[in-house]
N, C-alpha and C. Protein backbone atom coordinates (compact mmCIF):
# COMPACT_ATOMS: atom_id res chain seq x y z
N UNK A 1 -12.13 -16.31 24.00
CA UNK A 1 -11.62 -15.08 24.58
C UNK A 1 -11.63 -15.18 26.10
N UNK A 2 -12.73 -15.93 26.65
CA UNK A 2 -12.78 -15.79 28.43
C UNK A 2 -11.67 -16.91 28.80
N UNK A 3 -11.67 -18.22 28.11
CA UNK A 3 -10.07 -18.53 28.57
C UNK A 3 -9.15 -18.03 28.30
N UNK A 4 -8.54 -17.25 27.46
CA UNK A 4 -7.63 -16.80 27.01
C UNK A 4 -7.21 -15.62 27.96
N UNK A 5 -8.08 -14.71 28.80
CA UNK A 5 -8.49 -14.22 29.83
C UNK A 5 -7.70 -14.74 31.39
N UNK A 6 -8.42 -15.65 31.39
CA UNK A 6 -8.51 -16.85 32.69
C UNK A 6 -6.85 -17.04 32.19
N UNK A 7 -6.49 -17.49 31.38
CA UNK A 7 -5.01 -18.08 30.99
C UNK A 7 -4.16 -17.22 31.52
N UNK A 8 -4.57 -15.54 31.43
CA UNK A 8 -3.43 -14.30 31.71
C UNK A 8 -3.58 -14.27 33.22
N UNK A 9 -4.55 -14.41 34.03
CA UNK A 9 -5.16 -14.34 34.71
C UNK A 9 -4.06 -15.29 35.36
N UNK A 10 -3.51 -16.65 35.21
CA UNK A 10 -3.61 -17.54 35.64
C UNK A 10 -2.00 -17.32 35.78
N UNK A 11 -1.34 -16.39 34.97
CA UNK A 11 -0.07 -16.68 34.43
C UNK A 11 0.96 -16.70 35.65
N UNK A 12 1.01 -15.76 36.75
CA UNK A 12 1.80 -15.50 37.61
C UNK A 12 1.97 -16.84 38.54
N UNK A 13 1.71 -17.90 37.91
CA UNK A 13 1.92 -18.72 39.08
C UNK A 13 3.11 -19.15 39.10
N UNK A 14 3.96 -19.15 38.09
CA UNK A 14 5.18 -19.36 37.73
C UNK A 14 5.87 -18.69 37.33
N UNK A 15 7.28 -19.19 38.30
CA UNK A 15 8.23 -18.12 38.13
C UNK A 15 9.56 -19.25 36.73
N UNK A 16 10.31 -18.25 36.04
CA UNK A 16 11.22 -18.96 34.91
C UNK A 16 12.16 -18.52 35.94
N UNK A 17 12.89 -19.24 37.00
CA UNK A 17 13.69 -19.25 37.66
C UNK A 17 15.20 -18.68 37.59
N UNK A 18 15.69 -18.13 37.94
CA UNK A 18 17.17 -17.67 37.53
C UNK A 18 18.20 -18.66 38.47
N UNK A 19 19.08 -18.86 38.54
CA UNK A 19 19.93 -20.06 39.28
C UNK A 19 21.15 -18.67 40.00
N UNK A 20 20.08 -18.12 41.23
CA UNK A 20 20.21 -16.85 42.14
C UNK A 20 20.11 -17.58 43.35
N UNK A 21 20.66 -17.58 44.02
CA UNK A 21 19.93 -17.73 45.51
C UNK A 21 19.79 -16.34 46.43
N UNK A 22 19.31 -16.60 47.86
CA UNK A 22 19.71 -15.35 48.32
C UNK A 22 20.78 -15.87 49.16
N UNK A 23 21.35 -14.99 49.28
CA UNK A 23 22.61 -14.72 50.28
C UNK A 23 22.06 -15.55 51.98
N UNK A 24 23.11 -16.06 52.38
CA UNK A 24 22.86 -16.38 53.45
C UNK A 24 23.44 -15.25 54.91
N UNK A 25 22.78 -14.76 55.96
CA UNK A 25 23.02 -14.08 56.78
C UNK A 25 24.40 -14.21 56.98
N UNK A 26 24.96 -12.68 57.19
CA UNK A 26 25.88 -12.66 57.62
C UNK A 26 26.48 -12.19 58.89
N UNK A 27 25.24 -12.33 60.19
CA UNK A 27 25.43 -12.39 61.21
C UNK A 27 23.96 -13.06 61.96
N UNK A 28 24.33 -13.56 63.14
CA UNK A 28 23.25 -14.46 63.46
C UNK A 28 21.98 -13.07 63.94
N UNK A 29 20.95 -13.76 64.14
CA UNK A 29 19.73 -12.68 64.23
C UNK A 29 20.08 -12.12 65.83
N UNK A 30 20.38 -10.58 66.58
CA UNK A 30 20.09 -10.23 67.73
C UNK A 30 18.68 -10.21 68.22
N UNK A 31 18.42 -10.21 69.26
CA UNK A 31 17.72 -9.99 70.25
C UNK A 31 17.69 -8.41 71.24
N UNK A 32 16.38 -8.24 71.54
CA UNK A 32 16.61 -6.64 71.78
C UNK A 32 17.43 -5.49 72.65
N UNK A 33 18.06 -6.59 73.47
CA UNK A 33 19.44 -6.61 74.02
C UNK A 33 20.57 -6.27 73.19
N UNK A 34 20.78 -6.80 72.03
CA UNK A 34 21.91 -6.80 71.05
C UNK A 34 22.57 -8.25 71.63
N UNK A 35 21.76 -9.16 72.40
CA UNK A 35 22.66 -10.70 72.19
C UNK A 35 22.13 -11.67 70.92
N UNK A 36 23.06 -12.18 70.71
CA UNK A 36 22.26 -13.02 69.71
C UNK A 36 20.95 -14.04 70.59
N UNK A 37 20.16 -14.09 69.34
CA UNK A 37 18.89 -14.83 69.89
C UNK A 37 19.39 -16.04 69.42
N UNK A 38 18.65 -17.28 70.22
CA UNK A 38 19.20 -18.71 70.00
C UNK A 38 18.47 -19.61 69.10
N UNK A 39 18.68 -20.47 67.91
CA UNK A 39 18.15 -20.81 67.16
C UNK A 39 17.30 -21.32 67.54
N UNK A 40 15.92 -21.76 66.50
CA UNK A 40 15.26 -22.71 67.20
C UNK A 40 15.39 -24.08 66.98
N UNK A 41 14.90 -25.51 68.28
CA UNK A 41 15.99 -26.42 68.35
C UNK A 41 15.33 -26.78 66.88
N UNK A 42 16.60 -27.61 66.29
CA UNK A 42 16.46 -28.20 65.41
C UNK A 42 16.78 -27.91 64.20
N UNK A 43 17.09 -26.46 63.97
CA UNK A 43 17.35 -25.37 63.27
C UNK A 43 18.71 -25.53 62.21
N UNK A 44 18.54 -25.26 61.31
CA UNK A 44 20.05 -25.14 60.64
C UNK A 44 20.10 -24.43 59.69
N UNK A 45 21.04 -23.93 58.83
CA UNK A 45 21.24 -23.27 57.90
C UNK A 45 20.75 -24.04 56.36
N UNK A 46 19.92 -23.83 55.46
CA UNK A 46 19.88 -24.34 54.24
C UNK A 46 21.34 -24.52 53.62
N UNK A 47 21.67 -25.54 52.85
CA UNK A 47 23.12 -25.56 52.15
C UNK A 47 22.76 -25.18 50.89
N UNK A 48 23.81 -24.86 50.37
CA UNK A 48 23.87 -24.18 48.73
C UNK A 48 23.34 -25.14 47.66
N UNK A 49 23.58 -26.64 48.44
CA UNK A 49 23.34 -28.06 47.58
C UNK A 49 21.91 -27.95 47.72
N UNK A 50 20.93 -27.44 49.01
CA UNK A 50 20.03 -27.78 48.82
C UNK A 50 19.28 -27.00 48.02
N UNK A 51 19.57 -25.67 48.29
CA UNK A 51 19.08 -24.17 47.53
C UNK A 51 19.23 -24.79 45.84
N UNK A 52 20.26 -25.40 45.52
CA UNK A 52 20.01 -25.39 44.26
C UNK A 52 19.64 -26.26 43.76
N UNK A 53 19.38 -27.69 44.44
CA UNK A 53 18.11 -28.63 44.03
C UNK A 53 16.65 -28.23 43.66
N UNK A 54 16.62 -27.28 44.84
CA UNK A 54 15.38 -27.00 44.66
C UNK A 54 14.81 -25.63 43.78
N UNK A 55 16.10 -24.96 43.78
CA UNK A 55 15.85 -24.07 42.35
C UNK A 55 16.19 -24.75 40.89
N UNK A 56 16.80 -25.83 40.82
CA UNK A 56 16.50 -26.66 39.70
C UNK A 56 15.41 -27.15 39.25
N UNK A 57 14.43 -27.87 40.42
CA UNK A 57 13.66 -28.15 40.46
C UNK A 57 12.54 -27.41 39.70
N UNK A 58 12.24 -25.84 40.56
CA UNK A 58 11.47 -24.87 39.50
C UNK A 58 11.57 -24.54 38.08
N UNK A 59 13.16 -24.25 38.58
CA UNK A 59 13.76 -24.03 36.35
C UNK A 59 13.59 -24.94 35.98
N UNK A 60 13.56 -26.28 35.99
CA UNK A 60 12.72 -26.89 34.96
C UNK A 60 11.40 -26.98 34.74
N UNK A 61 10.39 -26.62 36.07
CA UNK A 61 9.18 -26.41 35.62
C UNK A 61 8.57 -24.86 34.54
N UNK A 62 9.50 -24.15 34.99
CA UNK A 62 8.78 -22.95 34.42
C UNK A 62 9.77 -22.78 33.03
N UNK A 63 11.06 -23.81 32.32
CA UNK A 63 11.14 -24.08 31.29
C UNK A 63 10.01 -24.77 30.41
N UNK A 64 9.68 -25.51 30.96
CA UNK A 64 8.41 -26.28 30.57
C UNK A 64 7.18 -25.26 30.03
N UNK A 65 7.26 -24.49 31.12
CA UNK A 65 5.64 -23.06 31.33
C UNK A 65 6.00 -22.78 30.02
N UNK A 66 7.50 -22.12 29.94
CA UNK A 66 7.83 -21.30 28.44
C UNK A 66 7.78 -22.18 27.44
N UNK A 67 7.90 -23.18 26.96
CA UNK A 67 7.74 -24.02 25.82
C UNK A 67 6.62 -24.68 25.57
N UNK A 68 5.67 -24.77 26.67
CA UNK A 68 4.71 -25.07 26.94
C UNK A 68 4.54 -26.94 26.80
N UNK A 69 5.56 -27.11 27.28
CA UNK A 69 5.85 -29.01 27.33
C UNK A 69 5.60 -29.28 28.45
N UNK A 70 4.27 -30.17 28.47
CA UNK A 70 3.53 -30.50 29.65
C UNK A 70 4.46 -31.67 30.32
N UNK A 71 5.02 -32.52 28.75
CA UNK A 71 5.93 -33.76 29.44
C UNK A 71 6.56 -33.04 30.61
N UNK A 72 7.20 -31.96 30.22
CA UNK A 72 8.34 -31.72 31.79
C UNK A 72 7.42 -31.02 32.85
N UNK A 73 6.25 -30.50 32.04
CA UNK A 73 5.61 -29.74 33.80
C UNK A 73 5.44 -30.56 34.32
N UNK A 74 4.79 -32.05 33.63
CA UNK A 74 3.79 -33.25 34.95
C UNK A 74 5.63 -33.58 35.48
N UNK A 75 6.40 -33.87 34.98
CA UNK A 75 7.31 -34.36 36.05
C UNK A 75 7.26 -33.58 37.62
N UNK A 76 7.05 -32.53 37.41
CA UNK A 76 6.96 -31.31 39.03
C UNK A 76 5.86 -31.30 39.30
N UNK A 77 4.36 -32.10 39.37
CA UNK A 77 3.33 -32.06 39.83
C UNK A 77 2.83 -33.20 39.28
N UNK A 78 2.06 -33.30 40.55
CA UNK A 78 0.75 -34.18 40.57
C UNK A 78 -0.30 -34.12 41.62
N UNK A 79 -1.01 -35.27 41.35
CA UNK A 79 -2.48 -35.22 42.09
C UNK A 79 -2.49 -34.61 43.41
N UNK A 80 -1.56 -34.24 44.40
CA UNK A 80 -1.56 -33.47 44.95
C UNK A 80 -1.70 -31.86 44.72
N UNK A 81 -0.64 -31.39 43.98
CA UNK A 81 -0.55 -30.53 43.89
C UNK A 81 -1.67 -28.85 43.09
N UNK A 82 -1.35 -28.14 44.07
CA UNK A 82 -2.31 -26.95 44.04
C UNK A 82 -1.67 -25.80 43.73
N UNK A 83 -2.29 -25.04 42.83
CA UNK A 83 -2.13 -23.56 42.29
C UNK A 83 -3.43 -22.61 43.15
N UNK A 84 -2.68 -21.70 43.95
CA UNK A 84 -3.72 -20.65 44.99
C UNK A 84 -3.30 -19.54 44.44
N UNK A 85 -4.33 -18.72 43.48
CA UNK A 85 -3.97 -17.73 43.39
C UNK A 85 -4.61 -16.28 44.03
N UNK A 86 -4.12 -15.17 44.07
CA UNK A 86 -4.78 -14.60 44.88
C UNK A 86 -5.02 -12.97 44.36
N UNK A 87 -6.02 -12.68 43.53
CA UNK A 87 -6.69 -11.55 42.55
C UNK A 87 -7.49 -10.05 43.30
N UNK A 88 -7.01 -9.39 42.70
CA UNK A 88 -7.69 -8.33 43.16
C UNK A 88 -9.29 -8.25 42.35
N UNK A 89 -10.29 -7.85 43.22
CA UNK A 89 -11.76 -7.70 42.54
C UNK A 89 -12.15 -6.40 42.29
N UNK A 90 -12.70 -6.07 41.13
CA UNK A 90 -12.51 -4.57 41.24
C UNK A 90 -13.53 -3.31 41.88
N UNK A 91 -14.51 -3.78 42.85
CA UNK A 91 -14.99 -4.14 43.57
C UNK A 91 -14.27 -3.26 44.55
N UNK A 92 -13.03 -4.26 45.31
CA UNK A 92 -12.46 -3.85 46.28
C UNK A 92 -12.45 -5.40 46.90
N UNK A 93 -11.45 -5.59 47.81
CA UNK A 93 -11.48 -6.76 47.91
C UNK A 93 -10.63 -7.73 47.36
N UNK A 94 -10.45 -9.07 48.07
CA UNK A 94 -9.58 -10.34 46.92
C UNK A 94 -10.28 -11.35 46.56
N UNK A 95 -10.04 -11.89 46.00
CA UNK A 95 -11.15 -13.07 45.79
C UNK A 95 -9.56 -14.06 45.72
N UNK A 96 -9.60 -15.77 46.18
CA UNK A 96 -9.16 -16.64 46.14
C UNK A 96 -9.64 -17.81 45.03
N UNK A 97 -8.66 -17.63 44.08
CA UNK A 97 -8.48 -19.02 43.35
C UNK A 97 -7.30 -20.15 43.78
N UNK A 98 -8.41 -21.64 43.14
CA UNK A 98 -7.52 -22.64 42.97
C UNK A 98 -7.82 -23.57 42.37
N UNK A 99 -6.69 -24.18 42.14
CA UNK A 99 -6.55 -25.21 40.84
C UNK A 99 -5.78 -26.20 41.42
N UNK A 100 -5.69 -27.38 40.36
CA UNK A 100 -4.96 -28.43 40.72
C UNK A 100 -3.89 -28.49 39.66
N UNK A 101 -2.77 -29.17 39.73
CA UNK A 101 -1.81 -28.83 39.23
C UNK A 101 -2.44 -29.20 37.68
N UNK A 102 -3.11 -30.04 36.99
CA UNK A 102 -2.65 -31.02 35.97
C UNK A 102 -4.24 -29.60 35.66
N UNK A 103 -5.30 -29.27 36.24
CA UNK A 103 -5.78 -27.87 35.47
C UNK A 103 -5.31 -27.00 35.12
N UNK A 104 -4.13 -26.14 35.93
CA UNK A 104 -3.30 -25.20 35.70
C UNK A 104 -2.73 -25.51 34.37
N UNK A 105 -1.87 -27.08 34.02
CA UNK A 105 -1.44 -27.35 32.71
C UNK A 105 -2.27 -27.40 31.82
N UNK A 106 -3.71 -27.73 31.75
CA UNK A 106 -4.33 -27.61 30.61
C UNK A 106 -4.79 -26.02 30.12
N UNK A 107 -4.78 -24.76 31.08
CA UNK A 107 -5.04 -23.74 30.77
C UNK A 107 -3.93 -23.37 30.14
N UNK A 108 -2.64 -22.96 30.55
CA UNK A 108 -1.69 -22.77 29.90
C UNK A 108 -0.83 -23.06 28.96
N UNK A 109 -1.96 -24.64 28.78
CA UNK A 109 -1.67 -25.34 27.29
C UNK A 109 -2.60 -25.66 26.10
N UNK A 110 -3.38 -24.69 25.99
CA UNK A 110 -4.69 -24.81 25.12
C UNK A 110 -4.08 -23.74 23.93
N UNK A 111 -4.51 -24.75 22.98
CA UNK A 111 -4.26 -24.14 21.50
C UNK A 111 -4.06 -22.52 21.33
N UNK A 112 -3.21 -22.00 20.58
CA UNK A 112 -2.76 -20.62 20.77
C UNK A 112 -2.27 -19.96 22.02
N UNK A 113 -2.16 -20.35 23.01
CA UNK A 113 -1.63 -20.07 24.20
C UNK A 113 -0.49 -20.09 24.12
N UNK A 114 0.09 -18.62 24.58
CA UNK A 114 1.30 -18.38 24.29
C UNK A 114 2.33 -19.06 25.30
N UNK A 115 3.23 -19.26 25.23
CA UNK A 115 4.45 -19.84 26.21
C UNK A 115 4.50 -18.66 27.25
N UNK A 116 4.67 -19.24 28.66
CA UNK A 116 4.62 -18.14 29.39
C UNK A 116 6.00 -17.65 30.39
N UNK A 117 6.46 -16.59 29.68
CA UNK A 117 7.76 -15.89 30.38
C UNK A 117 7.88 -15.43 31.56
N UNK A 118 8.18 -16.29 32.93
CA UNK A 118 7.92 -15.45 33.78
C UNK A 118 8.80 -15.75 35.06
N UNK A 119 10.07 -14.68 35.03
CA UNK A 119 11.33 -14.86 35.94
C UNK A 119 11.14 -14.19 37.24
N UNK A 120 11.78 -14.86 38.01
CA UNK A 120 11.66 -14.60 39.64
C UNK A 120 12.92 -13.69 39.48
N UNK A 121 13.23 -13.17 40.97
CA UNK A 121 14.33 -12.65 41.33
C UNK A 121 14.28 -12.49 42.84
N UNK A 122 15.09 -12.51 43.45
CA UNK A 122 15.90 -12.62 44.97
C UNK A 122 15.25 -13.64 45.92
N UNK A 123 15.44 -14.83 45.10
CA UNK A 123 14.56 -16.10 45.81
C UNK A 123 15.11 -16.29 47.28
N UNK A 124 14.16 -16.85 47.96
CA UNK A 124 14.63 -16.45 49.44
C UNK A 124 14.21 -17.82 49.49
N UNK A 125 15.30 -19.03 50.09
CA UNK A 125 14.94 -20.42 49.98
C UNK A 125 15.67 -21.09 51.51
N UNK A 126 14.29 -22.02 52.22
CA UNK A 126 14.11 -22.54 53.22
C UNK A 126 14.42 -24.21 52.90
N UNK A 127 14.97 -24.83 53.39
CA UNK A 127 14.69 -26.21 53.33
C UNK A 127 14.79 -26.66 54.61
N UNK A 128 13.69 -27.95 55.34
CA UNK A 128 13.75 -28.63 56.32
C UNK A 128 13.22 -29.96 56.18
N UNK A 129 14.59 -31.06 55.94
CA UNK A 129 14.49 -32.02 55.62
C UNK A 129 13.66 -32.41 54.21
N UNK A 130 12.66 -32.88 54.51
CA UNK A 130 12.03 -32.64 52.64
C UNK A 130 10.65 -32.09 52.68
N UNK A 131 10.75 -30.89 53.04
CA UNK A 131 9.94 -29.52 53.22
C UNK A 131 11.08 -28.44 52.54
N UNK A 132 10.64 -27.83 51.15
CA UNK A 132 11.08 -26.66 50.85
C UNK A 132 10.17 -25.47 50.48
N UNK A 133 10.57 -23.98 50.83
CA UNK A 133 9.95 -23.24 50.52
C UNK A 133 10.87 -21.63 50.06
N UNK A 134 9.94 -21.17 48.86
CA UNK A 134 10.83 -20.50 48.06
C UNK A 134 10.07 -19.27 48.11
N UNK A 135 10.20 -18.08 48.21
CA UNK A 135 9.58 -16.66 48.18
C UNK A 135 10.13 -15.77 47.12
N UNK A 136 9.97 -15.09 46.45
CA UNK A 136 10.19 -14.43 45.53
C UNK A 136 9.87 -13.41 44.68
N UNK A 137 10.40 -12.24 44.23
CA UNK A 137 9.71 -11.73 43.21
C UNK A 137 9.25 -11.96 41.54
N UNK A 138 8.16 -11.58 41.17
CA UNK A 138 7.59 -12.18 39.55
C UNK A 138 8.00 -11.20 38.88
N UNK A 139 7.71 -11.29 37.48
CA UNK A 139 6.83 -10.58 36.74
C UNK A 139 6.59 -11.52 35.58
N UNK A 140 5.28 -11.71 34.66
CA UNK A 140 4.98 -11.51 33.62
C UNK A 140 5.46 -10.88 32.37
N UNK A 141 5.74 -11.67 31.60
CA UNK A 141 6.25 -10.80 30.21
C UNK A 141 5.77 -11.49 29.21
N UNK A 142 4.47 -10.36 28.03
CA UNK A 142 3.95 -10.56 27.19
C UNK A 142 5.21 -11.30 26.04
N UNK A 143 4.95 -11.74 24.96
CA UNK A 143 5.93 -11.87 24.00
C UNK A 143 6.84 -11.23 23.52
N UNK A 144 5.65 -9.72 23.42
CA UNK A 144 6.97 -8.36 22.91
C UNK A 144 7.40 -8.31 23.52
N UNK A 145 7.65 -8.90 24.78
CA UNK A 145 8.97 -8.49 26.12
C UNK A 145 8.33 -7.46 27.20
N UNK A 146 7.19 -6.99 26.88
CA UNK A 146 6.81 -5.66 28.01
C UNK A 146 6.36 -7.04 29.10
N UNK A 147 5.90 -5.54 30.13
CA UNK A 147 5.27 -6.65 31.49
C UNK A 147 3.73 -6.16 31.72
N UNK A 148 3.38 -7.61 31.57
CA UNK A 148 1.71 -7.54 31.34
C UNK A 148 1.75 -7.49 33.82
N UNK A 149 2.13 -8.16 34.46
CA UNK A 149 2.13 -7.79 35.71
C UNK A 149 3.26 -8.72 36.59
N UNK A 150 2.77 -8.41 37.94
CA UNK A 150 4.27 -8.61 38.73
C UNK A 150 3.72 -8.87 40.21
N UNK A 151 4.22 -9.37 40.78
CA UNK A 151 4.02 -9.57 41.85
C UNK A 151 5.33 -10.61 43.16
N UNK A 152 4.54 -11.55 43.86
CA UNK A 152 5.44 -12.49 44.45
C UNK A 152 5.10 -14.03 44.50
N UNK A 153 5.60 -14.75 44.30
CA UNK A 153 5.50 -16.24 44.24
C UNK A 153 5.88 -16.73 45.57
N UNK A 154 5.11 -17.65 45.98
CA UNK A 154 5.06 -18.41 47.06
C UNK A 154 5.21 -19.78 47.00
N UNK A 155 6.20 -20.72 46.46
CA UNK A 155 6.15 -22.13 46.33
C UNK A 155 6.30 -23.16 47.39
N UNK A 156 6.02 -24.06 47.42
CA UNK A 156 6.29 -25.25 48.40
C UNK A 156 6.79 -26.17 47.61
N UNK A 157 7.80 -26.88 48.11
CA UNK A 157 7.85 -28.50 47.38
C UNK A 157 7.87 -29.80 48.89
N UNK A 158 8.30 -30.69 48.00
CA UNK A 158 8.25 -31.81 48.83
C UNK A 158 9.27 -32.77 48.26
N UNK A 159 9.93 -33.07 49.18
CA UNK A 159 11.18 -34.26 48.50
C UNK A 159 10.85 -35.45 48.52
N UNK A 160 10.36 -36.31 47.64
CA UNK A 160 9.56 -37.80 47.57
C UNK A 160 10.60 -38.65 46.83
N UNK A 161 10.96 -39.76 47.07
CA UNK A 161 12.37 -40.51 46.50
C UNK A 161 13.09 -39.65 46.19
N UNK A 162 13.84 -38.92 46.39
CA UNK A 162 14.86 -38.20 46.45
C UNK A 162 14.58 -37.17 45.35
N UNK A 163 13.66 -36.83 44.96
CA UNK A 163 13.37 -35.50 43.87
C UNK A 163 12.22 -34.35 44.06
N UNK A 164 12.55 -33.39 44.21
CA UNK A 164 11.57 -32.34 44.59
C UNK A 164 10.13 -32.27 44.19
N UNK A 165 8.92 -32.29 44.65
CA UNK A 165 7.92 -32.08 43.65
C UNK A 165 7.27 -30.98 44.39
N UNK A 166 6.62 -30.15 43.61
CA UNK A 166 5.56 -28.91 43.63
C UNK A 166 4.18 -29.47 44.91
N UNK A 167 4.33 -29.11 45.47
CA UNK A 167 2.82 -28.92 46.56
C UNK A 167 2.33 -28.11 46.72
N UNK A 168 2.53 -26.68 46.61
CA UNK A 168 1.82 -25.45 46.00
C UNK A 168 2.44 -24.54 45.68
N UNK A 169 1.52 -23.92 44.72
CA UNK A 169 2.18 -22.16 44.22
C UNK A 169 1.14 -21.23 44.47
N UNK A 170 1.71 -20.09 45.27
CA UNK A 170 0.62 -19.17 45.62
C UNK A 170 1.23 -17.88 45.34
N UNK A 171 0.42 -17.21 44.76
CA UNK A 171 0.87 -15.54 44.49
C UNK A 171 0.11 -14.42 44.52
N UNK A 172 0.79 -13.29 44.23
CA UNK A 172 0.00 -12.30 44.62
C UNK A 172 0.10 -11.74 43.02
N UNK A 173 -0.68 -10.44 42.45
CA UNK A 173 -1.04 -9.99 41.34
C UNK A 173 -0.83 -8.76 41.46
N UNK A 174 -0.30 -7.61 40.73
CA UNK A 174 -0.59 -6.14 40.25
C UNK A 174 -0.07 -6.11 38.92
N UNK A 175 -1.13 -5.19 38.36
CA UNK A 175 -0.27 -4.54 36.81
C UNK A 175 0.10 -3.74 37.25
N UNK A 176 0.59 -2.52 38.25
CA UNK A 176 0.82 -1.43 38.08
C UNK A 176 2.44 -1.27 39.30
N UNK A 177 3.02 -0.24 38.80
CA UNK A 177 4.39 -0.39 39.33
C UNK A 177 5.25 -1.31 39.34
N UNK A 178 5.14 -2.12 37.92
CA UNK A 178 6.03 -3.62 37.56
C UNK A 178 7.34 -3.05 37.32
N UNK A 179 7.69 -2.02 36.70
CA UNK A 179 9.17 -1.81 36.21
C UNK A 179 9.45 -2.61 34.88
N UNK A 180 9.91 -1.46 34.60
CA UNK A 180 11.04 -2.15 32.32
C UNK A 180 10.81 -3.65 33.07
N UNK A 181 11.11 -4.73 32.22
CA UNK A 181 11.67 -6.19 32.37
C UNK A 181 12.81 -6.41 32.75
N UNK A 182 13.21 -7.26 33.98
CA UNK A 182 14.29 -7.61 34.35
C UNK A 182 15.08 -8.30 32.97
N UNK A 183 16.56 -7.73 33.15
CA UNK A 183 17.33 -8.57 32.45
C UNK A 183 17.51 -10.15 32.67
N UNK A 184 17.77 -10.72 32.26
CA UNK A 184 18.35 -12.31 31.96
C UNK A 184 19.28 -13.07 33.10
């Protein structure tokens, strides 16, 4: 029962990705003048090619979460990689967890452990060179489809021979004010 606990506990670290991006600005950022402010050097716009490498990248990990096929999670992590999660105490207060990627897979893959449903929405995606980072909203969804909680996902990857891998997932937690389940 206390892993099984720890497992729900654990669930928001992954988002089941939707193949969304966000919109890219449609005017450059002003300055308090109303001139535009000047990029910073080095600066560029993410491309759509890269946005969706790297949201491929996730949808196949958090296909994996839902079927619970570790073969495809270890492809998006390794010995680097870290799960930070970040819990309310009831208490008052947060308390900080973390894990390593290949722990995170054994919690969420222990006998009776349900496959875990859990879609992002209005991913907000950075890439610089092979540094990516993805922001987003969660939620959790028990089997019957309700929402056990919700919050935001914080991912990092890293582009190593030319394929994205996971360097951390960090999120935040509430059960309360999740909303019905997003559609599909």
């Amino acid at each position: 029962m206390r892993r099984r606990n720890l497992a729900l506990l654990l669930l928001p670290l992954f988002a089941a990705c939707q193949p969304q991006t966000s919109p890219a600005p449609s005017a450059a950022p002003s300055g308090p003048s109303g001139t535009v402010a000047a990029a910073p050097l080095g600066a560029r716009e993410t491309t759509d090619v890269e946005r969706a490498a790297v949201l491929a990248t996730l949808q196949s990990f958090m296909d994996g979460l839902r079927m619970r096929d570790t073969s495809i999670m270890n492809q998006h992590v390794d010995s680097l990689t870290r799960m930070t999660l970040i819990r309310p105490v009831r208490t008052g207060g947060t308390r900080v967890m973390l894990l390593t990627g290949a722990e995170f897979i054994r919690l969420v893959t222990q006998p009776g452990q349900p496959g875990i449903d859990e879609p992002i929405r209005n991913p907000v995606v950075h890439v610089s060179g092979d540094l990516a980072s993805v922001w987003a909203e969660y939620q959790v969804r028990r089997p019957d489809g309700t929402v056990s909680h919700c919050g935001f996902d914080a991912f990092h990857l890293s582009r190593r021979d030319g394929r994205w891998k996971l360097l951390n997932i960090s999120d935040t937690f509430q059960q309360t004010d999740c909303g019905p389940a997003w559609p599909r």
